[in-house]
PDB file of N, CA and C in Angstrom:
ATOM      1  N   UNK A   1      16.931 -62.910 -34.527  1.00  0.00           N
ATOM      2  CA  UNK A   1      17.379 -61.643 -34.029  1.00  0.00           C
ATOM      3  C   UNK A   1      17.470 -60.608 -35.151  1.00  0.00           C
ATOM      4  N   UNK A   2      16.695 -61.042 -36.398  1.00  0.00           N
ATOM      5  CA  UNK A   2      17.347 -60.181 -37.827  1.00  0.00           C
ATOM      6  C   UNK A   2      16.183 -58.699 -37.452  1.00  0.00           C
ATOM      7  N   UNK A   3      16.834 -57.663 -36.869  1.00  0.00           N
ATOM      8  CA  UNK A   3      16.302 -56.387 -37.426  1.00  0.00           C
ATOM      9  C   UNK A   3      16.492 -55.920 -35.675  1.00  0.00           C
ATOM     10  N   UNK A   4      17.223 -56.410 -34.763  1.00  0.00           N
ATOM     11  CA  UNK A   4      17.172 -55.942 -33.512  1.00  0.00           C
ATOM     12  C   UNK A   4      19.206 -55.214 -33.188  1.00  0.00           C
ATOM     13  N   UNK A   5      19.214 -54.603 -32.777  1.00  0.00           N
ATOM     14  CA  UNK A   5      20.521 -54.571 -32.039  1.00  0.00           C
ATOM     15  C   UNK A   5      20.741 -55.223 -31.221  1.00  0.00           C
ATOM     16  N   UNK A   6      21.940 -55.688 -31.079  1.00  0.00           N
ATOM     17  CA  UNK A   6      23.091 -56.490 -29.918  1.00  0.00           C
ATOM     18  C   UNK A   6      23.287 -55.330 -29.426  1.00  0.00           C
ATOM     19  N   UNK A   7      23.123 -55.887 -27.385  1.00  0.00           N
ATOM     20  CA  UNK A   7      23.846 -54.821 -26.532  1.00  0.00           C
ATOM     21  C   UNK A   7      24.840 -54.864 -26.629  1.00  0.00           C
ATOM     22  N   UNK A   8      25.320 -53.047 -26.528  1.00  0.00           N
ATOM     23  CA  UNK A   8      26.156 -52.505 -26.499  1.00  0.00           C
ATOM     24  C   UNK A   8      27.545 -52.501 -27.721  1.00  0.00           C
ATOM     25  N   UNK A   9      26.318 -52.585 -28.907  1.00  0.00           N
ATOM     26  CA  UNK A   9      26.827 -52.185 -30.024  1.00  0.00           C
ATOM     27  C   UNK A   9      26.673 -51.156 -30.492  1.00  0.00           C
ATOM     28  N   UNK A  10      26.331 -49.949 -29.706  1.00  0.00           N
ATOM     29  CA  UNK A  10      25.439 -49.273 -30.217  1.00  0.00           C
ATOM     30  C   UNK A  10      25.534 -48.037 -29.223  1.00  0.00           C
ATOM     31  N   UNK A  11      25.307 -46.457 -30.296  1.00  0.00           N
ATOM     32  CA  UNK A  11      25.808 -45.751 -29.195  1.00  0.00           C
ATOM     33  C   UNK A  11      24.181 -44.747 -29.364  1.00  0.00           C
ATOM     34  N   UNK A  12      24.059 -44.221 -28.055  1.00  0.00           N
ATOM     35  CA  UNK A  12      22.239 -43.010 -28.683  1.00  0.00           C
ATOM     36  C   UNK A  12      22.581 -41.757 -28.872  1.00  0.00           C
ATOM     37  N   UNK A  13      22.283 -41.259 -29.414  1.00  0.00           N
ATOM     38  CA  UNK A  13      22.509 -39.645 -29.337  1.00  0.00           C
ATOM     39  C   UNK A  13      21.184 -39.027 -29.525  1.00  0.00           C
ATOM     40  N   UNK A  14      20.685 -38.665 -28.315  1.00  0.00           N
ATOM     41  CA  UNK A  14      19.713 -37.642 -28.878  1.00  0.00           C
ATOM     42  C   UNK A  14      20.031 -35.917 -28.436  1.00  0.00           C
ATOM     43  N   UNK A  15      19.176 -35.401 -29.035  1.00  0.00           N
ATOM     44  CA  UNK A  15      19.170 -33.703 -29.520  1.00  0.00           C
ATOM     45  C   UNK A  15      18.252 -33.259 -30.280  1.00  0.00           C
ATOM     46  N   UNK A  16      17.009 -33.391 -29.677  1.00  0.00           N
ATOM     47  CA  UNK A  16      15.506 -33.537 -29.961  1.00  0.00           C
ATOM     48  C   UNK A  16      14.925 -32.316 -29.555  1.00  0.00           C
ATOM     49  N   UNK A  17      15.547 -31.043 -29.184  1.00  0.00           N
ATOM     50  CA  UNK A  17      14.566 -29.959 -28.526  1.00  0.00           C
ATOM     51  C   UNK A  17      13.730 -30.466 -27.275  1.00  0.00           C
ATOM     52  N   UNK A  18      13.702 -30.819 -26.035  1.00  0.00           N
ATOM     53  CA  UNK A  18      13.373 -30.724 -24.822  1.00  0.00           C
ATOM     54  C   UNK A  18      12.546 -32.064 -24.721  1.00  0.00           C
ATOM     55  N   UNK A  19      12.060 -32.848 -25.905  1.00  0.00           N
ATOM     56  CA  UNK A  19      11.550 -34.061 -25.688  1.00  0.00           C
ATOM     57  C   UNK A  19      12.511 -35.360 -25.325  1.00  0.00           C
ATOM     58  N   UNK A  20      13.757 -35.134 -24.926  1.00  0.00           N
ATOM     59  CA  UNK A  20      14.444 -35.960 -25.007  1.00  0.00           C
ATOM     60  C   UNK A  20      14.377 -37.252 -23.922  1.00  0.00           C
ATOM     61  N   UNK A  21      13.705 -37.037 -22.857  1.00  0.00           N
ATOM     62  CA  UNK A  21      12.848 -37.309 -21.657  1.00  0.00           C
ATOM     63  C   UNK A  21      12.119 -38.880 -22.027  1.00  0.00           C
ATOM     64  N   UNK A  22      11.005 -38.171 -22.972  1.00  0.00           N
ATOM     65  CA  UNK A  22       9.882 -38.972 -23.941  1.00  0.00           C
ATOM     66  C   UNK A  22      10.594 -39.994 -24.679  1.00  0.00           C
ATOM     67  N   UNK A  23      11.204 -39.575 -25.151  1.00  0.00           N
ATOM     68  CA  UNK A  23      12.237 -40.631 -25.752  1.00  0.00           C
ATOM     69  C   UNK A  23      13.467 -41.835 -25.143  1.00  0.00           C
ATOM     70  N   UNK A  24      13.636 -41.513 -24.014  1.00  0.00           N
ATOM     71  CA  UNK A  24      14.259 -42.658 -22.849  1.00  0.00           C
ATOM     72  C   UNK A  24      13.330 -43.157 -22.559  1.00  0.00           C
ATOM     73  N   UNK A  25      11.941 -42.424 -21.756  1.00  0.00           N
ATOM     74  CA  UNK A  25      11.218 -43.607 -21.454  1.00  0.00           C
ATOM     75  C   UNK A  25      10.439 -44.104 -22.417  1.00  0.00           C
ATOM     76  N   UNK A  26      10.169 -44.024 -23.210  1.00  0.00           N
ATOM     77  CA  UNK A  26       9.893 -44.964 -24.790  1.00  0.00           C
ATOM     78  C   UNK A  26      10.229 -45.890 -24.837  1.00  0.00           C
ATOM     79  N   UNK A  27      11.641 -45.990 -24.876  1.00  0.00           N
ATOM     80  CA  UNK A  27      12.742 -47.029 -25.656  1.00  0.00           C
ATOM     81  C   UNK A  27      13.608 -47.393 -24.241  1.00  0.00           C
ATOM     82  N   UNK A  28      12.653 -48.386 -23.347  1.00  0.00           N
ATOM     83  CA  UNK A  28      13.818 -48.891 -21.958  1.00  0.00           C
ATOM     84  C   UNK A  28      14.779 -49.456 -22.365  1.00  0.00           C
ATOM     85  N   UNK A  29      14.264 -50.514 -23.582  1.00  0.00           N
ATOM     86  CA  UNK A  29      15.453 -51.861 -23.902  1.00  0.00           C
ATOM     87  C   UNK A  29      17.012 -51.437 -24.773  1.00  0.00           C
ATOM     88  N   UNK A  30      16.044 -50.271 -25.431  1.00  0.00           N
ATOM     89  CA  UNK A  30      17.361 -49.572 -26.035  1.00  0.00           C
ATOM     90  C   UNK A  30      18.331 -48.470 -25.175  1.00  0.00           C
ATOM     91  N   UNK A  31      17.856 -48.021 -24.245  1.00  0.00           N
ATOM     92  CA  UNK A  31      18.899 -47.375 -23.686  1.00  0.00           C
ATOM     93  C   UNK A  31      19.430 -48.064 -22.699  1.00  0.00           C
ATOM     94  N   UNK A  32      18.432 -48.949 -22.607  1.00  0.00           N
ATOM     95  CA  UNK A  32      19.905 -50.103 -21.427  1.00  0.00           C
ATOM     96  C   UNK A  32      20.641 -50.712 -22.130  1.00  0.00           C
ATOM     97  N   UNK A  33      19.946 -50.950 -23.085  1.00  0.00           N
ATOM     98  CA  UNK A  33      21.342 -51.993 -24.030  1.00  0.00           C
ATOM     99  C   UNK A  33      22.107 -50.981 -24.941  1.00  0.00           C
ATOM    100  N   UNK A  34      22.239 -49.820 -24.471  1.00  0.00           N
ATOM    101  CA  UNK A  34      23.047 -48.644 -25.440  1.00  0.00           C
ATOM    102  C   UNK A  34      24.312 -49.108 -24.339  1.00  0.00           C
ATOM    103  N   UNK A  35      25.512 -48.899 -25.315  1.00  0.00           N
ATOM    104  CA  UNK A  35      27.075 -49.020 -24.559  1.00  0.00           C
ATOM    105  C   UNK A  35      26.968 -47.350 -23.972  1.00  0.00           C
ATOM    106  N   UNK A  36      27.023 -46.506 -24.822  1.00  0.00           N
ATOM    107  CA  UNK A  36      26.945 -45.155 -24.671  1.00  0.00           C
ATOM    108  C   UNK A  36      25.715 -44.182 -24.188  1.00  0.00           C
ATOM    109  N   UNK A  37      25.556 -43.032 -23.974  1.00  0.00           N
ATOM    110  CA  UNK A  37      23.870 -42.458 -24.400  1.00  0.00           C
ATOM    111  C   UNK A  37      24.920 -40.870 -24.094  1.00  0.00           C
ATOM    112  N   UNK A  38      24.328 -40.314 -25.506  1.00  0.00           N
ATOM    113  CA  UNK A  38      24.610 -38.670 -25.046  1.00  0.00           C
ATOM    114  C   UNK A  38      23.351 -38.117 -25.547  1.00  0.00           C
ATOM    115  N   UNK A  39      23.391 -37.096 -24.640  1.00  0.00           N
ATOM    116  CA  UNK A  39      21.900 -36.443 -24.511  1.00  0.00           C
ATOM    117  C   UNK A  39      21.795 -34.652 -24.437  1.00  0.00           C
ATOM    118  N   UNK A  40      22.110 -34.613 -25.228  1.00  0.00           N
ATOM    119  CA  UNK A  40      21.758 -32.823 -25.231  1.00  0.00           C
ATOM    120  C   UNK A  40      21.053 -31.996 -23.935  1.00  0.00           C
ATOM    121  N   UNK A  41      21.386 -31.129 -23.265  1.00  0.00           N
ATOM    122  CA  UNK A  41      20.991 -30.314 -22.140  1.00  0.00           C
ATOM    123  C   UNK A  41      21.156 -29.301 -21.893  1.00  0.00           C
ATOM    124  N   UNK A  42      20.108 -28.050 -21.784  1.00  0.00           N
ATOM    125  CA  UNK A  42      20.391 -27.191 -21.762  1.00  0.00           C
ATOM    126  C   UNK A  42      20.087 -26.448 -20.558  1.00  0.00           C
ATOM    127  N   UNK A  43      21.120 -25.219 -20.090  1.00  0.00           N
ATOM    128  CA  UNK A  43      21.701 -25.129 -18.885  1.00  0.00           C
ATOM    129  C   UNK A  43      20.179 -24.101 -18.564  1.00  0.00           C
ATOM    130  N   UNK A  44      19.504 -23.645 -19.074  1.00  0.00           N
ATOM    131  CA  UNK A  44      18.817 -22.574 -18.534  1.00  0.00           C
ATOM    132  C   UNK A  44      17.446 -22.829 -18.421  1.00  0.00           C
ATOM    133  N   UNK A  45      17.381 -24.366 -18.134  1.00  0.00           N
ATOM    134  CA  UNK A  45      16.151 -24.985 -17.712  1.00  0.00           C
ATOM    135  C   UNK A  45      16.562 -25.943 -16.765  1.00  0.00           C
ATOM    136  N   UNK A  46      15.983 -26.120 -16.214  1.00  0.00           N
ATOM    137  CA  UNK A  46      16.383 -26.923 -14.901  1.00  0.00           C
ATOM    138  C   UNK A  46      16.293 -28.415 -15.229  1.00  0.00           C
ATOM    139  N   UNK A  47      17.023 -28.684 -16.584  1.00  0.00           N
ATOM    140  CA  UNK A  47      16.739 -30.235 -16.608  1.00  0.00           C
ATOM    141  C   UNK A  47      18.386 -30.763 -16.287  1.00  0.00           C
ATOM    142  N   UNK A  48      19.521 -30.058 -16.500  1.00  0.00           N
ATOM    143  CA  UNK A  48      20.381 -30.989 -16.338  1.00  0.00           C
ATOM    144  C   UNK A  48      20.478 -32.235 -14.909  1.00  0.00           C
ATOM    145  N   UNK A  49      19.906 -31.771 -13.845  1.00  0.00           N
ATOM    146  CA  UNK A  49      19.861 -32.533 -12.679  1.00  0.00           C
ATOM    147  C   UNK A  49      18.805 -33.567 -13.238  1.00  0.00           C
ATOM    148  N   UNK A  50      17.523 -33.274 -13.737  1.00  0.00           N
ATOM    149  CA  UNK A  50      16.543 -33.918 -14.279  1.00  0.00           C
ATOM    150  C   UNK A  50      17.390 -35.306 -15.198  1.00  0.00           C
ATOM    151  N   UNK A  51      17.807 -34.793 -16.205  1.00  0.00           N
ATOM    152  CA  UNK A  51      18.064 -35.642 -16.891  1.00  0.00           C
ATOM    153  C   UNK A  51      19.199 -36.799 -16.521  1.00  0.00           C
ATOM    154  N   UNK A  52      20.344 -36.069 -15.852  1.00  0.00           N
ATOM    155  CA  UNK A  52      21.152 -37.316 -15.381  1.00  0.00           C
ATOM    156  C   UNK A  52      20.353 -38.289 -13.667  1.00  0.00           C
ATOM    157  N   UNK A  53      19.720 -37.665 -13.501  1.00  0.00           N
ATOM    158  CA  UNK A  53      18.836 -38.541 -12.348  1.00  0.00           C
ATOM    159  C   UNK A  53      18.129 -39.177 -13.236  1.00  0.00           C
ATOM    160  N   UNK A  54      17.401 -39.334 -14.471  1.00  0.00           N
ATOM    161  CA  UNK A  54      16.379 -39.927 -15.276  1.00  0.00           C
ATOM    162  C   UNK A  54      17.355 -40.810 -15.613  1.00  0.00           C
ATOM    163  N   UNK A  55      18.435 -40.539 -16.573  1.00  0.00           N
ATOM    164  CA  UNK A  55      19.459 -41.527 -17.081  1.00  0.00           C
ATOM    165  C   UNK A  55      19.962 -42.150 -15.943  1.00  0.00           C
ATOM    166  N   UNK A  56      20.412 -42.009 -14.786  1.00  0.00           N
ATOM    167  CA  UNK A  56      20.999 -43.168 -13.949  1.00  0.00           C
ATOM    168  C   UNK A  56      20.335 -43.797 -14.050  1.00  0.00           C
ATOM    169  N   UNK A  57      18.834 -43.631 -13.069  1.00  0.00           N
ATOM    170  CA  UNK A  57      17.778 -44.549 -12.982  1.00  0.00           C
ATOM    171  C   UNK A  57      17.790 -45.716 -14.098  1.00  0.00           C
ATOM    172  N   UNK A  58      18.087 -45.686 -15.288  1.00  0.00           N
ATOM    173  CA  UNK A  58      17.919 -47.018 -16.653  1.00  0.00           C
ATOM    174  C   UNK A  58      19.545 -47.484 -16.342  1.00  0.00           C
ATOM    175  N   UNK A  59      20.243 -47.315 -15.311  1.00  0.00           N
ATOM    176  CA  UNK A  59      21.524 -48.180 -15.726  1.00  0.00           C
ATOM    177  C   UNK A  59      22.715 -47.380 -16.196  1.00  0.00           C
ATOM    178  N   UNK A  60      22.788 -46.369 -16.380  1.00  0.00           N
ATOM    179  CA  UNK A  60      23.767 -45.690 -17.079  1.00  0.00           C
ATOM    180  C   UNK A  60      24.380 -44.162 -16.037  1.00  0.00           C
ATOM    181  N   UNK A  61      26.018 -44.042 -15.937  1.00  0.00           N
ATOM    182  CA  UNK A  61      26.527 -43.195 -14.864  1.00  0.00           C
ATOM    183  C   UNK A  61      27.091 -41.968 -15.944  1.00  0.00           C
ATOM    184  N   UNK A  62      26.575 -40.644 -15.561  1.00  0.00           N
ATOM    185  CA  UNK A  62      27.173 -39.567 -16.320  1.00  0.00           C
ATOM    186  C   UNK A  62      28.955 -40.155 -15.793  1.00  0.00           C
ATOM    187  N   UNK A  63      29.752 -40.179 -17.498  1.00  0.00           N
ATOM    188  CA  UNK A  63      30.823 -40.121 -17.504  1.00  0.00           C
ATOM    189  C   UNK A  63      31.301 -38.731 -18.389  1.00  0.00           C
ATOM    190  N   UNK A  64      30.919 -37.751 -19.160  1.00  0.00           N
ATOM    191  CA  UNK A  64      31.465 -36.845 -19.351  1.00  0.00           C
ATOM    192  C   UNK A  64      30.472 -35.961 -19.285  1.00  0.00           C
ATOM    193  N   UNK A  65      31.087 -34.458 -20.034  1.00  0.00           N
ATOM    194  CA  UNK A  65      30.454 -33.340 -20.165  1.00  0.00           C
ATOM    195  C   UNK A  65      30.981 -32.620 -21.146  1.00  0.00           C
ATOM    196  N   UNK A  66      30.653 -32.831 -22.650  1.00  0.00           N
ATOM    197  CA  UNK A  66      31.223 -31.957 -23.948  1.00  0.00           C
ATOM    198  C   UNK A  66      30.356 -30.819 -24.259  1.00  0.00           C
ATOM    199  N   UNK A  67      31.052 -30.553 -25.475  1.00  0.00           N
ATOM    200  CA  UNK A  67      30.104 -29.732 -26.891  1.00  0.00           C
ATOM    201  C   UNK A  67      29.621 -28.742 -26.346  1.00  0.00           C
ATOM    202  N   UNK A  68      30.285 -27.804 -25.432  1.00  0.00           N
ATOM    203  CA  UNK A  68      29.438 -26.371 -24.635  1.00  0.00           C
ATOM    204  C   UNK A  68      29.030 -25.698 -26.239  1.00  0.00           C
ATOM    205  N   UNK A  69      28.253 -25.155 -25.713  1.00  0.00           N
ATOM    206  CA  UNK A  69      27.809 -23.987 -26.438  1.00  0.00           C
ATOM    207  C   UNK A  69      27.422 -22.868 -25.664  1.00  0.00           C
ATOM    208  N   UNK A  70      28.049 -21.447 -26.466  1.00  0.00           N
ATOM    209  CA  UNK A  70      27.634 -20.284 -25.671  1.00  0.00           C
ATOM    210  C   UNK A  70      26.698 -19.949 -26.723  1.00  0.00           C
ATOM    211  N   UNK A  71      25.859 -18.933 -26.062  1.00  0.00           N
ATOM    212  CA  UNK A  71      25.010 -17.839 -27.037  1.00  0.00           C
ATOM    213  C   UNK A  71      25.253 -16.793 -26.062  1.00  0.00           C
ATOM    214  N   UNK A  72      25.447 -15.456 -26.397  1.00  0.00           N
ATOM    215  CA  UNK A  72      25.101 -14.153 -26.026  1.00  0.00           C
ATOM    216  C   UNK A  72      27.033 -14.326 -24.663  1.00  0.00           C
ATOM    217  N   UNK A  73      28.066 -15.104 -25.025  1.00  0.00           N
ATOM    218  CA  UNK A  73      28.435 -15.528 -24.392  1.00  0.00           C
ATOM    219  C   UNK A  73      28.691 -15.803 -23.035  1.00  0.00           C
ATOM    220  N   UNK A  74      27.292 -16.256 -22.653  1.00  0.00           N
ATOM    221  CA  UNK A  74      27.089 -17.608 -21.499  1.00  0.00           C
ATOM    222  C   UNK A  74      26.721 -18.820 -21.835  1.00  0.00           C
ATOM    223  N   UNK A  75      27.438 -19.884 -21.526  1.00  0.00           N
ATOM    224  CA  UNK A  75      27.060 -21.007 -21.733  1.00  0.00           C
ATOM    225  C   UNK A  75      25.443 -21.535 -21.715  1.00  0.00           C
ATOM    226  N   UNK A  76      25.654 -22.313 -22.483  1.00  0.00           N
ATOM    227  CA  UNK A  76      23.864 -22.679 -22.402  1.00  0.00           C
ATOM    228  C   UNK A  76      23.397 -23.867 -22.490  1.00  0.00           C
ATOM    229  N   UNK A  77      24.365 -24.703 -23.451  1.00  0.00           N
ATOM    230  CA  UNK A  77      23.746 -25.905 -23.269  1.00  0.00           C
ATOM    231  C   UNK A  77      25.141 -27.018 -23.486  1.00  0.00           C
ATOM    232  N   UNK A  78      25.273 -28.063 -22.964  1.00  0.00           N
ATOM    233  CA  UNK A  78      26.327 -29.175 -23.025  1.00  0.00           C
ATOM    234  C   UNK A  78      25.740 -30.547 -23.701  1.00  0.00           C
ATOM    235  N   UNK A  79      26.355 -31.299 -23.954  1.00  0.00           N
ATOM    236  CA  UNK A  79      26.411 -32.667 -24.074  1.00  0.00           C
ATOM    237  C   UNK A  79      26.576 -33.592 -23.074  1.00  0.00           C
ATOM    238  N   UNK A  80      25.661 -34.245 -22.147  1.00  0.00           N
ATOM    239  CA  UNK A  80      26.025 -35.189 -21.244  1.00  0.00           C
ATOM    240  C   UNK A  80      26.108 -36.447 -21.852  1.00  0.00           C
ATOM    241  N   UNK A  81      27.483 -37.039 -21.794  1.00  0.00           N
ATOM    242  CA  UNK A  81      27.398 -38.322 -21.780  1.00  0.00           C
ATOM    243  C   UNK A  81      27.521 -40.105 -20.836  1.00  0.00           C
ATOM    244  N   UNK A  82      26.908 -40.531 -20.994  1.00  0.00           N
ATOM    245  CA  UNK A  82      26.665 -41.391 -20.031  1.00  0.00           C
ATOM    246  C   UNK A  82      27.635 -43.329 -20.757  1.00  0.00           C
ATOM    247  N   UNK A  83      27.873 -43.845 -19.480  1.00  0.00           N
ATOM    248  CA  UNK A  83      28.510 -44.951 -20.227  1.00  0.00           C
ATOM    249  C   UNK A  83      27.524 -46.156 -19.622  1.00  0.00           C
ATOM    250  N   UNK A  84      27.194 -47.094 -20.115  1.00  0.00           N
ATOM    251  CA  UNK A  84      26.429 -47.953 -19.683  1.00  0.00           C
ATOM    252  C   UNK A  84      27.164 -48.986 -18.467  1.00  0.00           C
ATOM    253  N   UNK A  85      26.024 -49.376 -17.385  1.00  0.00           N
ATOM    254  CA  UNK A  85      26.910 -49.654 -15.724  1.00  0.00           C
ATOM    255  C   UNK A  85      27.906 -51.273 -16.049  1.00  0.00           C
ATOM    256  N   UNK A  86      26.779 -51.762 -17.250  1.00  0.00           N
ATOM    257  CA  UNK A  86      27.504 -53.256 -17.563  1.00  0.00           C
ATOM    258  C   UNK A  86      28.603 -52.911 -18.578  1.00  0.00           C
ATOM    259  N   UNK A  87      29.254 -52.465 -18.819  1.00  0.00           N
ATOM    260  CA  UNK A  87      29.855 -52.061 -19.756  1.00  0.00           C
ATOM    261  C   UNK A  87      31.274 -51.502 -19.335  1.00  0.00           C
ATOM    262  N   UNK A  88      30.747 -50.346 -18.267  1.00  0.00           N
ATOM    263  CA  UNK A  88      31.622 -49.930 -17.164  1.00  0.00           C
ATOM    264  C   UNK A  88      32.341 -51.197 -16.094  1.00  0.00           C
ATOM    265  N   UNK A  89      31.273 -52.180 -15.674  1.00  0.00           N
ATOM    266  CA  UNK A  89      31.976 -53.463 -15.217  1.00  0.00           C
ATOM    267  C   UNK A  89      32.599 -54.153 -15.015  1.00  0.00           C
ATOM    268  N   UNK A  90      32.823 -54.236 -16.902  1.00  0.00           N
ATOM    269  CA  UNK A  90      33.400 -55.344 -17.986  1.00  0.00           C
ATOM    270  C   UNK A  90      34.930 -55.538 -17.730  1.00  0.00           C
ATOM    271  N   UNK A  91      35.608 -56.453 -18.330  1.00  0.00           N
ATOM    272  CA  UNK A  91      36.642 -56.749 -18.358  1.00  0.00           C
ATOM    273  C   UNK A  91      37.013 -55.606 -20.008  1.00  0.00           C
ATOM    274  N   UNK A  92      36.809 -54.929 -19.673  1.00  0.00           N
ATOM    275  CA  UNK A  92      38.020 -53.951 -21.281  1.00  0.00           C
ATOM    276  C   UNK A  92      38.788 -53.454 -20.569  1.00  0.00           C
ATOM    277  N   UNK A  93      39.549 -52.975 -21.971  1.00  0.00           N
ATOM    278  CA  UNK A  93      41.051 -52.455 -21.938  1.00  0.00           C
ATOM    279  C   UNK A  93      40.937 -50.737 -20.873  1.00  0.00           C
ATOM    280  N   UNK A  94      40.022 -50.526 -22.068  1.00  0.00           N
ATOM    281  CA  UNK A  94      39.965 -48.742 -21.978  1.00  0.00           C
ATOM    282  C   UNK A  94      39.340 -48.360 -20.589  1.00  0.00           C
ATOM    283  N   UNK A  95      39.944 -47.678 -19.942  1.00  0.00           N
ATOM    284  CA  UNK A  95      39.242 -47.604 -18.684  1.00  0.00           C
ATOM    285  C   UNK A  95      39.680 -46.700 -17.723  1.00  0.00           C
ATOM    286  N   UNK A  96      39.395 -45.448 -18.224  1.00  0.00           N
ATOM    287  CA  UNK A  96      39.979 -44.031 -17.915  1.00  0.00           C
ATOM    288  C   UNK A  96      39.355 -43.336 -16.227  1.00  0.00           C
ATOM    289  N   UNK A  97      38.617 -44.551 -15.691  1.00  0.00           N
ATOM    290  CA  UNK A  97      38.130 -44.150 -14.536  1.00  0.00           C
ATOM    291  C   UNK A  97      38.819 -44.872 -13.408  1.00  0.00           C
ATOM    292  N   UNK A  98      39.960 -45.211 -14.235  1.00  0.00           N
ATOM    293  CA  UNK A  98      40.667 -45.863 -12.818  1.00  0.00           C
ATOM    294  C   UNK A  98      41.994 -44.891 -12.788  1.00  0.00           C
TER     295      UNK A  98
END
């Protein structure tokens, strides 16, 4: 196993300028076996629906919404973050959705 990650040791962050898409479906094994995935989105393209319908689809449920940013002050782009469904499952402590 020397040079692979253990699921859900592991958190993704991407913030790639609009390829971020290309990069989930790239890497299936890694974003299912991500505990976490936050994904940069910006509001004035029609991907936020895009992208959390793309991210469910691999296993993973939008659990937040950070890091607004305004320009020209209107919001423009957020941070979606997603928690992985086996993970969400699990027997842990932390578990702010109950």
């Amino acid at each position: 196993m020397a040079g692979q990650l253990r699921p859900f040791t592991y958190i993704v962050k991407l913030a790639v300028d609009g390829v971020e898409e290309a990069i989930v479906n790239g890497g299936p094994k890694t974003i299912s076996d991500a505990s976490l995935i936050i994904i940069e989105s910006s509001l004035n393209r029609r991907n936020v629906v895009s992208r959390i319908q793309l991210l469910e689809s691999k296993g993973v449920r939008l659990w937040d919404i950070c890091d607004p940013a305004y320009y020209y002050g209107q919001l423009s782009q957020v941070d979606l973050v997603f928690i992985n469904e086996r993970v969400r499952a699990s027997d842990i402590r932390f578990r702010p959705w109950e």
